[in-house]
C-alpha atoms as a PDB file:
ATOM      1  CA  UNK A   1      53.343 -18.765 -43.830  1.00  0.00           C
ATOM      2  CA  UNK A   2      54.990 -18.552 -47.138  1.00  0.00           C
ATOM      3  CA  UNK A   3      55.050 -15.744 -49.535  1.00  0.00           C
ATOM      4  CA  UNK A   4      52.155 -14.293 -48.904  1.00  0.00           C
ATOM      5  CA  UNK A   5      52.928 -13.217 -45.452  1.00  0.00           C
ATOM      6  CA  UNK A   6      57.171 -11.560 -46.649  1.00  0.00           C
ATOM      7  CA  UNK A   7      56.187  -8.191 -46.944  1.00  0.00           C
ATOM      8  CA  UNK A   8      55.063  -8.186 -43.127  1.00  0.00           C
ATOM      9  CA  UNK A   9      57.620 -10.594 -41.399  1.00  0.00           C
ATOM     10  CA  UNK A  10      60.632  -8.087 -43.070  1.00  0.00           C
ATOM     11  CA  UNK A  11      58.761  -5.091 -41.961  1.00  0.00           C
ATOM     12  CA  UNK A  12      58.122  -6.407 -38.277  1.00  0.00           C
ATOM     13  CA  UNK A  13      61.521  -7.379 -38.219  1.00  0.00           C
ATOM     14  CA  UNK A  14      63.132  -3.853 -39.145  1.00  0.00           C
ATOM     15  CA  UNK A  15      60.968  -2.740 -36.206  1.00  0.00           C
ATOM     16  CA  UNK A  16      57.660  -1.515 -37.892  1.00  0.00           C
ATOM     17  CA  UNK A  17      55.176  -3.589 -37.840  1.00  0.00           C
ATOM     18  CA  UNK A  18      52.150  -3.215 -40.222  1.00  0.00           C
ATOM     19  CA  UNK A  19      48.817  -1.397 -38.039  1.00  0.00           C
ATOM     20  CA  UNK A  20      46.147  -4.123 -37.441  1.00  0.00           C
ATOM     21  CA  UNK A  21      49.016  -6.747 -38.152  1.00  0.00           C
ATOM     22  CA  UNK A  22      48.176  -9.363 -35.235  1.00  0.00           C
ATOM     23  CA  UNK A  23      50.230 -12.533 -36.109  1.00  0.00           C
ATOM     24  CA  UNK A  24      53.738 -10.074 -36.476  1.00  0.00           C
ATOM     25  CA  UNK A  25      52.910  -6.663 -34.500  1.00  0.00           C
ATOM     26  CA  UNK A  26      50.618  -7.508 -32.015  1.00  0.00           C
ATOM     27  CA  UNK A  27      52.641  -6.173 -29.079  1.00  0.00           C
ATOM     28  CA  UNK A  28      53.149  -2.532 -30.977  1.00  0.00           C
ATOM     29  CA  UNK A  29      49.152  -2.796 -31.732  1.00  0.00           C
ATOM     30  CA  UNK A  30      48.162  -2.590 -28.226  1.00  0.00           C
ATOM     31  CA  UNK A  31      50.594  -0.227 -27.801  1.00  0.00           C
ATOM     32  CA  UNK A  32      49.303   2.237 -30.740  1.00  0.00           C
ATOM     33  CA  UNK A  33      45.684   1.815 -28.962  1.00  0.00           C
ATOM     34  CA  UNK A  34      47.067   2.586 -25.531  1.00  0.00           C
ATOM     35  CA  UNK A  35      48.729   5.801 -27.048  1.00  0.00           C
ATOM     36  CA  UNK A  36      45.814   7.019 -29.636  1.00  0.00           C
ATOM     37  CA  UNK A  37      42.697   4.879 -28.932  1.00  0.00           C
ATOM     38  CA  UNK A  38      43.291   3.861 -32.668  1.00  0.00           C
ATOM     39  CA  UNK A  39      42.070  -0.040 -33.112  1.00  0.00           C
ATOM     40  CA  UNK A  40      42.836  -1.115 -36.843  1.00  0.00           C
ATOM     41  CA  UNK A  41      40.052  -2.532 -38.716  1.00  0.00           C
ATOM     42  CA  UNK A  42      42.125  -5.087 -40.401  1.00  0.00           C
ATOM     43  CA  UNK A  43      45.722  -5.058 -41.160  1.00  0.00           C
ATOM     44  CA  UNK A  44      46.647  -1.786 -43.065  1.00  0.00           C
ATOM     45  CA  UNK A  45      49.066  -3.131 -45.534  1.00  0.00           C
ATOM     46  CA  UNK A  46      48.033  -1.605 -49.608  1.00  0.00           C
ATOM     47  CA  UNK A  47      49.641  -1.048 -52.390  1.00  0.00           C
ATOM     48  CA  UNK A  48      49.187   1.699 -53.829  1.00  0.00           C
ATOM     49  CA  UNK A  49      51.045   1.583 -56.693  1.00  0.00           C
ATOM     50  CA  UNK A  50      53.680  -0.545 -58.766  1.00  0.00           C
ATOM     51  CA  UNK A  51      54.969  -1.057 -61.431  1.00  0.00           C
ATOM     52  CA  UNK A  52      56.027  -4.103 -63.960  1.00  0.00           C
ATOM     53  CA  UNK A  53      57.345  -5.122 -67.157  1.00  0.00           C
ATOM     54  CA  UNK A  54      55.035  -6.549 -69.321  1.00  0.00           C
ATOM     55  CA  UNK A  55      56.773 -10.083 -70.898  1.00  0.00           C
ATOM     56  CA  UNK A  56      55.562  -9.448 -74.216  1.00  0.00           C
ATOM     57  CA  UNK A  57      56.085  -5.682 -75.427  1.00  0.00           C
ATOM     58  CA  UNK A  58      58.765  -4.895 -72.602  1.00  0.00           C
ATOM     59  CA  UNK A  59      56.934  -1.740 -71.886  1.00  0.00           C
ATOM     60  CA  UNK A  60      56.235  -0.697 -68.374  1.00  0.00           C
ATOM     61  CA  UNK A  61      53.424  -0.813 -66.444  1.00  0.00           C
ATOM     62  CA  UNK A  62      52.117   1.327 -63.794  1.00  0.00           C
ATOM     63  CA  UNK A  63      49.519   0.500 -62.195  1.00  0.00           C
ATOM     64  CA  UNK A  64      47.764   2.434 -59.102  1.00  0.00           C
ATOM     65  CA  UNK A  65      44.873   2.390 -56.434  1.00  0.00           C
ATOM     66  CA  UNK A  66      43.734   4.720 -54.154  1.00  0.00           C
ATOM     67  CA  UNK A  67      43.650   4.351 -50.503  1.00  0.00           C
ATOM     68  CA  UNK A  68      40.646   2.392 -49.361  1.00  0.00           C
ATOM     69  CA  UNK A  69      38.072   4.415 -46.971  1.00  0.00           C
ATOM     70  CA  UNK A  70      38.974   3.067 -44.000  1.00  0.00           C
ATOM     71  CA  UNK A  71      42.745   3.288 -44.608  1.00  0.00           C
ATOM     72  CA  UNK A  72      42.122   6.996 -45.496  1.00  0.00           C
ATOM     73  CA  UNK A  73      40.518   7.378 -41.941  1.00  0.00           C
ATOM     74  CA  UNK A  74      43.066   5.259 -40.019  1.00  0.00           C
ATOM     75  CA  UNK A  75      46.117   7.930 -41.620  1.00  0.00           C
ATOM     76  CA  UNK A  76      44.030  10.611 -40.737  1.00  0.00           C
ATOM     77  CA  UNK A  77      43.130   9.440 -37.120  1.00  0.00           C
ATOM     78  CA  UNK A  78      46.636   9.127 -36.483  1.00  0.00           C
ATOM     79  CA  UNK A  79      47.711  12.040 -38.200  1.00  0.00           C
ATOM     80  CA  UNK A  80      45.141  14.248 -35.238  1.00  0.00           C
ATOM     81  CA  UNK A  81      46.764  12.144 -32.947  1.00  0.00           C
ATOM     82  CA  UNK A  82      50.319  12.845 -33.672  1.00  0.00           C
ATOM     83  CA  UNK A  83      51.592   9.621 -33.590  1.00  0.00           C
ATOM     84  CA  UNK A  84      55.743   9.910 -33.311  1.00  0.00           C
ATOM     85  CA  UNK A  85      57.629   7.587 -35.172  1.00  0.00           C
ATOM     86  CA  UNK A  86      58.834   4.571 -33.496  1.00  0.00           C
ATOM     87  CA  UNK A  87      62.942   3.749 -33.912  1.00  0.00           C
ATOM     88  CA  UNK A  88      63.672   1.127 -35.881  1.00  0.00           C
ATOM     89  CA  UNK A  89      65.331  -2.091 -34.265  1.00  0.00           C
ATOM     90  CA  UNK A  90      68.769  -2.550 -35.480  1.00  0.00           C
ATOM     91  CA  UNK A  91      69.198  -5.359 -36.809  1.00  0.00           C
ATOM     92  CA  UNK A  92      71.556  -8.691 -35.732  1.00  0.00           C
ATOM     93  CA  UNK A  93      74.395  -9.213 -37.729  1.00  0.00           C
END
């Protein structure tokens, strides 16, 4: 598992799973598709932007993408079909 998969364990465990997510959301998944007929391509996770220090000048930097295609479509498939947020879990203490 390791770093690579953080971003998506702590999100699944707040209570919202990344779309297409399988190995952390595949329960809420099937449930998006039984509510909107929305199957995700792949897991919808991007970044689209961020920013960092750079370790010799100090300056920031801010760097951006845009949304890939089928990302685009996905938000706007859901967006037709209304989709209501889902509460948040709370979590243990």
């Amino acid at each position: 598992m390791g770093r690579t998969h953080q971003v998506r364990v702590h999100l699944q465990f707040l209570g919202y799973p990344v779309a297409g997510d399988e190995a952390y959301g595949a329960k809420q998944n099937k449930t998006l598709t039984e509510l909107t007929g929305f199957v995700a391509p792949r897991v919808m996770l991007h970044s689209h932007e961020f920013a960092i220090v750079h370790p010799v000048t100090g300056k920031t930097l801010i760097c951006t993408a845009p949304f890939p295609e089928d990302l685009q479509k996905a938000l706007k498939t859901l967006q037709l079909a209304n989709v209501a947020p889902v509460k948040p879990r709370k979590n243990k203490k």
